[in-house]
Each structure stands twice: as structure tokens, then as C-alpha cells.
C-alpha atoms as a PDB file:
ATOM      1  CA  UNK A   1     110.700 108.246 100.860  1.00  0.00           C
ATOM      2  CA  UNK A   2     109.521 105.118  98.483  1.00  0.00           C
ATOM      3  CA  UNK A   3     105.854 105.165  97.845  1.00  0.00           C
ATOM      4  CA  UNK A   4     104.104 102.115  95.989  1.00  0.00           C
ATOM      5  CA  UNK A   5     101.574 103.844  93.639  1.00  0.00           C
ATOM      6  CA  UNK A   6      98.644 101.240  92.291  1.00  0.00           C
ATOM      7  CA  UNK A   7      96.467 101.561  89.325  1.00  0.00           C
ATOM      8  CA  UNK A   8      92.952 100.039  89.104  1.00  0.00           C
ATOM      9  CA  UNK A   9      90.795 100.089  86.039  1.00  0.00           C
ATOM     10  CA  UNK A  10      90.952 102.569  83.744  1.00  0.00           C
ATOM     11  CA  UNK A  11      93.590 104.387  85.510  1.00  0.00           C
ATOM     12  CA  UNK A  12      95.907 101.200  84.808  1.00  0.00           C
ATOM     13  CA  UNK A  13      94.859 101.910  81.091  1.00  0.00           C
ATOM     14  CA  UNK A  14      96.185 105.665  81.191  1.00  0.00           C
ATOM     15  CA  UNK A  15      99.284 105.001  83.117  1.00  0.00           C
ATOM     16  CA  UNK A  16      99.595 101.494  81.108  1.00  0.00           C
ATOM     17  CA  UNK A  17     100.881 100.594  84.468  1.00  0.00           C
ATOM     18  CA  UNK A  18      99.354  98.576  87.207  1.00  0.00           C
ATOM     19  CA  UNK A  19     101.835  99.287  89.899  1.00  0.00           C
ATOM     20  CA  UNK A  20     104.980 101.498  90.168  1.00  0.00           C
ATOM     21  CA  UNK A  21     107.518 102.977  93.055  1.00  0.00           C
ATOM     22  CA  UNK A  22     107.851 106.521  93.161  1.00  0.00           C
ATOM     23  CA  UNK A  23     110.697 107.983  95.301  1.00  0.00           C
ATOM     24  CA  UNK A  24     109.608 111.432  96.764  1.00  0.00           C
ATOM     25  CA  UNK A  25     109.942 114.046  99.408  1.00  0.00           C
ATOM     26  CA  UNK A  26     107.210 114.082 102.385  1.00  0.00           C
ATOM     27  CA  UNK A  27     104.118 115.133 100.681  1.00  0.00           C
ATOM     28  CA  UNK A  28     100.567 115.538 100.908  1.00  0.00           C
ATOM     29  CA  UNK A  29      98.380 113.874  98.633  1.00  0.00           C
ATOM     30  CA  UNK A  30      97.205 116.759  96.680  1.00  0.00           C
ATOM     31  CA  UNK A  31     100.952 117.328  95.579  1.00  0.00           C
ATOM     32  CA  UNK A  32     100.988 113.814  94.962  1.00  0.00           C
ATOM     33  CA  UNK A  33      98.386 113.501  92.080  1.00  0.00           C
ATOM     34  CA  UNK A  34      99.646 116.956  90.777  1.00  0.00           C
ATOM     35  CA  UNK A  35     103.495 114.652  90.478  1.00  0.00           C
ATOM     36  CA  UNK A  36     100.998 111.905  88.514  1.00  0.00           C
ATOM     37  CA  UNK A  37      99.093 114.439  86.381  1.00  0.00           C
ATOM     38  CA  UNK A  38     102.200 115.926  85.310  1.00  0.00           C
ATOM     39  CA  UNK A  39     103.627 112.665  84.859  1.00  0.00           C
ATOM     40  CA  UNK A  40     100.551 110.932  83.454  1.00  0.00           C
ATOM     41  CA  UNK A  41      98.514 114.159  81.487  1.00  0.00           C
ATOM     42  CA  UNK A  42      95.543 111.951  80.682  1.00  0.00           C
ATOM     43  CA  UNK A  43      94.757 111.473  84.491  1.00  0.00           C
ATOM     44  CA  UNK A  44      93.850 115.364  84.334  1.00  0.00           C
ATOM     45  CA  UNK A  45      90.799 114.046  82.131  1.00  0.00           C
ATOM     46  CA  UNK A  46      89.853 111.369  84.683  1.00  0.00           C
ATOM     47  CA  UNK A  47      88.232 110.878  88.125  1.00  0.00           C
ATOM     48  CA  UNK A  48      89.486 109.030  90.461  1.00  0.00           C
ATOM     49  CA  UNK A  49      89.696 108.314  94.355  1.00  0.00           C
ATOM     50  CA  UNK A  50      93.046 107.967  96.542  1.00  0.00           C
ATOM     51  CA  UNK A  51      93.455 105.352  99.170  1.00  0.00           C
ATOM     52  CA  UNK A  52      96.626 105.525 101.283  1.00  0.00           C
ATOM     53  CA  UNK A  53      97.178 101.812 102.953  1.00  0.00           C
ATOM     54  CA  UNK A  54      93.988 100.963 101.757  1.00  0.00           C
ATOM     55  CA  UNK A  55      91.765 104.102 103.700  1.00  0.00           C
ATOM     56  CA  UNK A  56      89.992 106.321 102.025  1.00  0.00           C
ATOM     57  CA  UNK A  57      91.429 109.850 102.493  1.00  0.00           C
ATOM     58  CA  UNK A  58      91.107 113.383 101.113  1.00  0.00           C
ATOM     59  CA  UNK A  59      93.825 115.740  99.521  1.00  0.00           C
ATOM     60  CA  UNK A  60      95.479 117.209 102.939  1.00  0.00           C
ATOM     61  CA  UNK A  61      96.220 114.014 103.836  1.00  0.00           C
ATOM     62  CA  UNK A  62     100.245 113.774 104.408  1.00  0.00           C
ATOM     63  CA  UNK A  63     101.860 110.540 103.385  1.00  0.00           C
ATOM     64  CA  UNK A  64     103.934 108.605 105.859  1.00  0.00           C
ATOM     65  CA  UNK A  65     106.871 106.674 104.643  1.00  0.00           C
ATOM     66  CA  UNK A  66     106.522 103.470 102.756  1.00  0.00           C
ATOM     67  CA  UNK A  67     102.738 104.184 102.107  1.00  0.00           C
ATOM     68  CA  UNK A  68     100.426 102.033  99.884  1.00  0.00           C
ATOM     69  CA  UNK A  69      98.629 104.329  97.476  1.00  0.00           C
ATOM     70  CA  UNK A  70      95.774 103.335  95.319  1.00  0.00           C
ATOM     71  CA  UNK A  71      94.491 105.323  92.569  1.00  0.00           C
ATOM     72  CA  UNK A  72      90.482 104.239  92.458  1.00  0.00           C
ATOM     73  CA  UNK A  73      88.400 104.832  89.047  1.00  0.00           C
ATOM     74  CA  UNK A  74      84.656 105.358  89.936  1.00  0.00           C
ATOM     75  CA  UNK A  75      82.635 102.868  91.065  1.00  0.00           C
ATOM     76  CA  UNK A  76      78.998 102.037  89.614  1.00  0.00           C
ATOM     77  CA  UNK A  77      77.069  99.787  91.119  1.00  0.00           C
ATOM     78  CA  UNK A  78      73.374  98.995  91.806  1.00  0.00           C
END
């Protein structure tokens, strides 16, 4: 399956990507950002939030085909 993978903020500094295609196998997301980290080492040093198609969503999530995933740095605010 083809996955569009989006980088926001710093994370678009440690990929020095802001958007990429990744083909993969059905996955959940937790094997997902292990693919990145190993792909990507700094992102081991770096938090971050996942959306899939632009939800929120924790690591068991499964991806479906031709998901939109964002990888989130922290948010401050006030």
C-alpha cells in the first residue's frame, strides 16, 4: 500500500523532508514510526504526535490504504 508521510516543524528539519510516499505492507502505526526511526535515527531523539487523515490516533492504530500520515512536533502554546 502507498502511504503519504508529512513532516511539520522540526520533524521536516530531521527528515529534511516535508512530504514523502512510502510503499509498505498493512501496518500499524507503531511499526510505522519504528520503519521512520530506522530510516530517520534522529527521530529516536524527538517527540512527536501521529495523525492518520488528519485524526489524532495512538500506536495500535492499523493504517488503511492510501492513508494521510502526519508526523506532529509538540505544540506550546499559552
Amino acid at each position: 500500500m502507498q502511504l503519504t508521510i508529512k513532516y511539520f516543524g522540526l520533524l521536516a528539519e530531521v527528515t529534511a523532508t516535508t512530504e514523502e510516499l512510502l510503499e509498505t505492507e498493512t501496518c500499524s502505526v507503531f511499526e510505522l514510526v519504528k520503519t521512520l526511526k530506522n530510516q530517520y535515527p534522529k527521530l529516536g531523539d524527538t517527540n512527536f504526535k501521529i495523525a492518520v487523515d488528519q485524526q489524532l490516533i495512538d500506536l495500535n492504530y492499523i493504517i488503511e490504504t492510501n492513508a494521510e500520515i502526519a508526523l506532529l512536533p509538540p505544540f506550546a502554546g499559552g
